[in-house]
Protein backbone atom coordinates (compact mmCIF):
# COMPACT_ATOMS: atom_id res chain seq x y z
CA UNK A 1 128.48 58.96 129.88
CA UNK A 2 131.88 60.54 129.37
CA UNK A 3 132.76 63.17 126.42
CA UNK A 4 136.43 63.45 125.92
CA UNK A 5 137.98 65.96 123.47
CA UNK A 6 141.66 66.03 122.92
CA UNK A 7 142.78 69.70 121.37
CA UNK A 8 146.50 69.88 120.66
CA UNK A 9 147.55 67.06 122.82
CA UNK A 10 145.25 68.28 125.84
CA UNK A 11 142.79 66.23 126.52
CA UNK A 12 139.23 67.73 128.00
CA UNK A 13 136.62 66.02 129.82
CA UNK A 14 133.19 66.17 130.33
CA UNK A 15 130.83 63.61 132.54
CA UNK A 16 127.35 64.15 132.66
CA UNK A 17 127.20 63.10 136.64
CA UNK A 18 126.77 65.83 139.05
CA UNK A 19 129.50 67.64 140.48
CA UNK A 20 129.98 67.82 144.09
CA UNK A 21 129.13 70.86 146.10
CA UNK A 22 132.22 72.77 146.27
CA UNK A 23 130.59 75.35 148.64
CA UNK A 24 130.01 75.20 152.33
CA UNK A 25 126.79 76.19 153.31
CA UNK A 26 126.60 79.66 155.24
CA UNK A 27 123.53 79.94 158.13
CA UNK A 28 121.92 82.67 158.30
CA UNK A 29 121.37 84.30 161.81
CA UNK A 30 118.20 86.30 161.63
CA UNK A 31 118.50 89.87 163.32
CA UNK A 32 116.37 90.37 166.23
CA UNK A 33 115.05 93.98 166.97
CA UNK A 34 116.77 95.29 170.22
CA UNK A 35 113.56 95.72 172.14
CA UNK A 36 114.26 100.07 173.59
CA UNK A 37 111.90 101.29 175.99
CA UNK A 38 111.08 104.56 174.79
CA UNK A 39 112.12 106.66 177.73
CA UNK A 40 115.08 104.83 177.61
CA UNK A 41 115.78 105.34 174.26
CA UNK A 42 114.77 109.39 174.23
CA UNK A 43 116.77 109.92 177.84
CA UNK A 44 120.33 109.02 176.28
CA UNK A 45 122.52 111.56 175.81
CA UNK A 46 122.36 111.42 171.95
CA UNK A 47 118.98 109.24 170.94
CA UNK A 48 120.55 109.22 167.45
CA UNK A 49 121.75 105.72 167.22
CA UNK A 50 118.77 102.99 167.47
CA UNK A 51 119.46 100.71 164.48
CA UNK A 52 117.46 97.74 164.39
CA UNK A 53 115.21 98.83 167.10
CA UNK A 54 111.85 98.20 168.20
CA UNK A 55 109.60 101.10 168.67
CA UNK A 56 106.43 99.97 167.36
CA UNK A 57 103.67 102.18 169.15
CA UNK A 58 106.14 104.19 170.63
CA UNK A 59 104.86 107.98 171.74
CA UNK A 60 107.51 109.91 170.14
CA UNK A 61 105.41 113.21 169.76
CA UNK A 62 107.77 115.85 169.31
CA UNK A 63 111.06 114.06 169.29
CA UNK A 64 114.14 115.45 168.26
CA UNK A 65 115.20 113.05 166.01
CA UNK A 66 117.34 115.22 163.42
CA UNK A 67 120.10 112.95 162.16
CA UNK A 68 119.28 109.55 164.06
CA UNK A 69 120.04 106.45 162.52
CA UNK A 70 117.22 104.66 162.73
CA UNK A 71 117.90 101.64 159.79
CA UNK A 72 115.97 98.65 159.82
CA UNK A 73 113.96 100.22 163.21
CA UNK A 74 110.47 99.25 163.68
CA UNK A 75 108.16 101.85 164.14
CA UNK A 76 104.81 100.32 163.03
CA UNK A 77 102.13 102.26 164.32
CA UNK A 78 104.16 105.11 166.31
CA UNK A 79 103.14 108.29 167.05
CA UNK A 80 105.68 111.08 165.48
CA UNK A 81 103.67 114.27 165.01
CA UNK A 82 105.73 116.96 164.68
CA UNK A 83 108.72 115.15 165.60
CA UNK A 84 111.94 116.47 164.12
CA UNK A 85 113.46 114.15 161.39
CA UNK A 86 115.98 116.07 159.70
CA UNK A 87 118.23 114.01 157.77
CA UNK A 88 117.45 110.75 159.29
CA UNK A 89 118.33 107.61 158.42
CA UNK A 90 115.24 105.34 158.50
CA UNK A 91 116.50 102.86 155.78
CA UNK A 92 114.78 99.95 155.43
CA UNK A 93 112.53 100.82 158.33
CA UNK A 94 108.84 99.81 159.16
CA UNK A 95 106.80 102.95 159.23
CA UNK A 96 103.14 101.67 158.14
CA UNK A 97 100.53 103.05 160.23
CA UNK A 98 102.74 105.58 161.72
CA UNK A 99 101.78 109.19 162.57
CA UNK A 100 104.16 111.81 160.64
CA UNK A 101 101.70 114.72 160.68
CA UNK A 102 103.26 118.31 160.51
CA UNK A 103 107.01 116.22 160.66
CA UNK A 104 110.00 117.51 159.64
CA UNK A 105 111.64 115.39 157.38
CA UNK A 106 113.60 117.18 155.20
CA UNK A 107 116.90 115.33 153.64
CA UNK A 108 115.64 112.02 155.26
CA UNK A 109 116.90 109.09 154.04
CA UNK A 110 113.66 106.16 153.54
CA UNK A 111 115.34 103.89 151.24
CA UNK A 112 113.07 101.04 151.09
CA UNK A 113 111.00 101.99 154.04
CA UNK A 114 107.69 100.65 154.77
CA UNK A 115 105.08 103.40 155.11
CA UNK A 116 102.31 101.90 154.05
CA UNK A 117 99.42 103.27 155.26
CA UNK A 118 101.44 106.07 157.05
CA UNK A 119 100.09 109.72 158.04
CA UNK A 120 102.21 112.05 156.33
CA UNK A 121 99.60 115.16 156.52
CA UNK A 122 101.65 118.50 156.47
CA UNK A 123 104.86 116.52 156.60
CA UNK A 124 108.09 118.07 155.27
CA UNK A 125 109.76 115.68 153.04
CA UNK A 126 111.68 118.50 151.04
CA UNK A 127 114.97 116.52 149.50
CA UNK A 128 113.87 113.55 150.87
CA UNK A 129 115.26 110.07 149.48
CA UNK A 130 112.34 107.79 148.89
CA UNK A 131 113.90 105.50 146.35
CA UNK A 132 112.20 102.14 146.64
CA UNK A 133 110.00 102.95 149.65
CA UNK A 134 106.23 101.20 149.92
CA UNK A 135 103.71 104.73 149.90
CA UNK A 136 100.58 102.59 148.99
CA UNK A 137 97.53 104.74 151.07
CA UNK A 138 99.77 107.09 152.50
CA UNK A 139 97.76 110.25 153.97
CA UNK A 140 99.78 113.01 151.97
CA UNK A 141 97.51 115.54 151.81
CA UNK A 142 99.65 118.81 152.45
CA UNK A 143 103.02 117.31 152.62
CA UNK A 144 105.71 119.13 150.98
CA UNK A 145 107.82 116.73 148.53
CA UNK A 146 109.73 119.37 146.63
CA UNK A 147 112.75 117.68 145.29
CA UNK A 148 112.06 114.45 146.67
CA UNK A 149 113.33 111.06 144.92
CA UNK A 150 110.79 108.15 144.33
CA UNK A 151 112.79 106.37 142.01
CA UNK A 152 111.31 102.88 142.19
CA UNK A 153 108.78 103.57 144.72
CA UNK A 154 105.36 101.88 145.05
CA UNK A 155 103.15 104.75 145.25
CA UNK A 156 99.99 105.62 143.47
CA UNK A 157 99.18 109.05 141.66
CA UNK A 158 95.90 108.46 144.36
CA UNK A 159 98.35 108.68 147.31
CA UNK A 160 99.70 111.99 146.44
CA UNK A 161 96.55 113.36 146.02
CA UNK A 162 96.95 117.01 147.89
CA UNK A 163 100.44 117.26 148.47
CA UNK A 164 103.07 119.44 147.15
CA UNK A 165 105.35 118.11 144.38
CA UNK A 166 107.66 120.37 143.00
CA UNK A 167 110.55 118.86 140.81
CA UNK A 168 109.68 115.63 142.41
CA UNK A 169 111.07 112.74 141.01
CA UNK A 170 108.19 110.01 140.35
CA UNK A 171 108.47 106.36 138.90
CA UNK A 172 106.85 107.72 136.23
CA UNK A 173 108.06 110.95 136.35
CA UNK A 174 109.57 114.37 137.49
CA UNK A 175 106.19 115.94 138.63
CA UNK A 176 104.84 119.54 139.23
CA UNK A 177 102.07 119.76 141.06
CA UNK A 178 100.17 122.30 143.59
CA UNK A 179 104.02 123.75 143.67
CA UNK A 180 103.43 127.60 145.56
C-alpha cells in the first residue's frame, strides 16, 4: 500500500513495506580480565594502574593501594584488611565477598561496584562515592560513612546496621546516625 500526499507541489510518500537497514551492525568484543599475579602486580614500581584486572582471592593484606585505578578489576573474594584505599578508583569493580575490615577508603570512588556480601567492619569510607553500588549483606558494623554518596545504591537500612552515618547521603535519604 502506498500513501502519497502532495503539499504545495511536493509530493510525500509513504509505503507501508519495511525499510532497509541503513545501519551496519557493530560486534562487540567482550573484555577479558588481564589475569595479574599478585606479586607481580604489588612488585611494580607504581601498583596503581590494574584496570580490568583479575585479582579474585588475591592476599592483598595491607596494600598500599591509595589512588590505584582499579575500574572494572575483579576482586571477588580478596583479602584487603587494612589495606590502604585512599581515593581509589574501583568503578564498576567486583568486590562481593571481599575482606575490607579496618580499610581505608576514604574519597574512593565505587561507582557501581559489586560488594555484595563484602566485609566492610571498621572500614573508612569517609567521602566515599557509592552512587549505584550493590551493598546488599554488607558487614558494616563500625564503618565510618560520614559524607558518603549512595545515590541509587542497593542497600538495605539492615546493612547499615552499626555503622557510622553522618550526613550520609541514602536512596532514601541524607541520614544521621551513631554520628560521634
Amino acid at each position: 500500500m502506498m500513501l502519497t500526499l502532495v503539499v504545495a507541489g511536493v509530493v510525500i510518500g509513504c509505503s507501508s513495506e519495511p525499510a532497509a537497514p541503513t545501519t551496519t551492525p557493530v560486534p562487540v568484543v567482550p573484555v577479558v580480565p588481564q589475569i595479574v599475579p599478585v606479586s607481580q602486580f604489588l612488585t611494580q614500581a607504581n601498583p596503581n594502574n590494574c584496570i580490568d584486572c583479575y585479582l579474585a582471592d588475591a592476599d592483598l593484606i595491607g596494600a598500599n593501594l591509595s589512588e590505584a585505578d582499579l575500574t572494572r578489576a575483579i576482586l571477588f573474594g580478596a583479602i584487603l584488611v587494612n589495606a590502604n584505599l585512599r581515593r581509589a578508583k574501583l568503578i564498576h569493580s567486583d568486590l562481593r565477598k571481599a575482606n575490607l575490615q579496618d580499610s581505608d577508603l576514604r574519597g574512593a570512588y565505587l561507582i557501581f561496584a559489586n560488594l555484595r556480601k563484602t566485609d566492610l567492619r571498621g572500614a573508612n569510607l569517609q567521602n566515599a562515592v557509592l552512587r549505584g553500588a550493590d551493598l546488599y549483606g554488607v558487614r558494616s558494623n563500625g564503618a565510618d560513612l560520614t559524607g558518603a554518596d549512595l545515590v541509587g545504591a542497593s542497600v538495605r537500612s539492615e546493612d547499615l546496621e552499626g555503622a557510622i552515618l553522618c550526613n550520609t547521603i541514602l536512596p532514601w535519604a541524607i541520614e544521621n546516625r551513631n554520628c560521634p
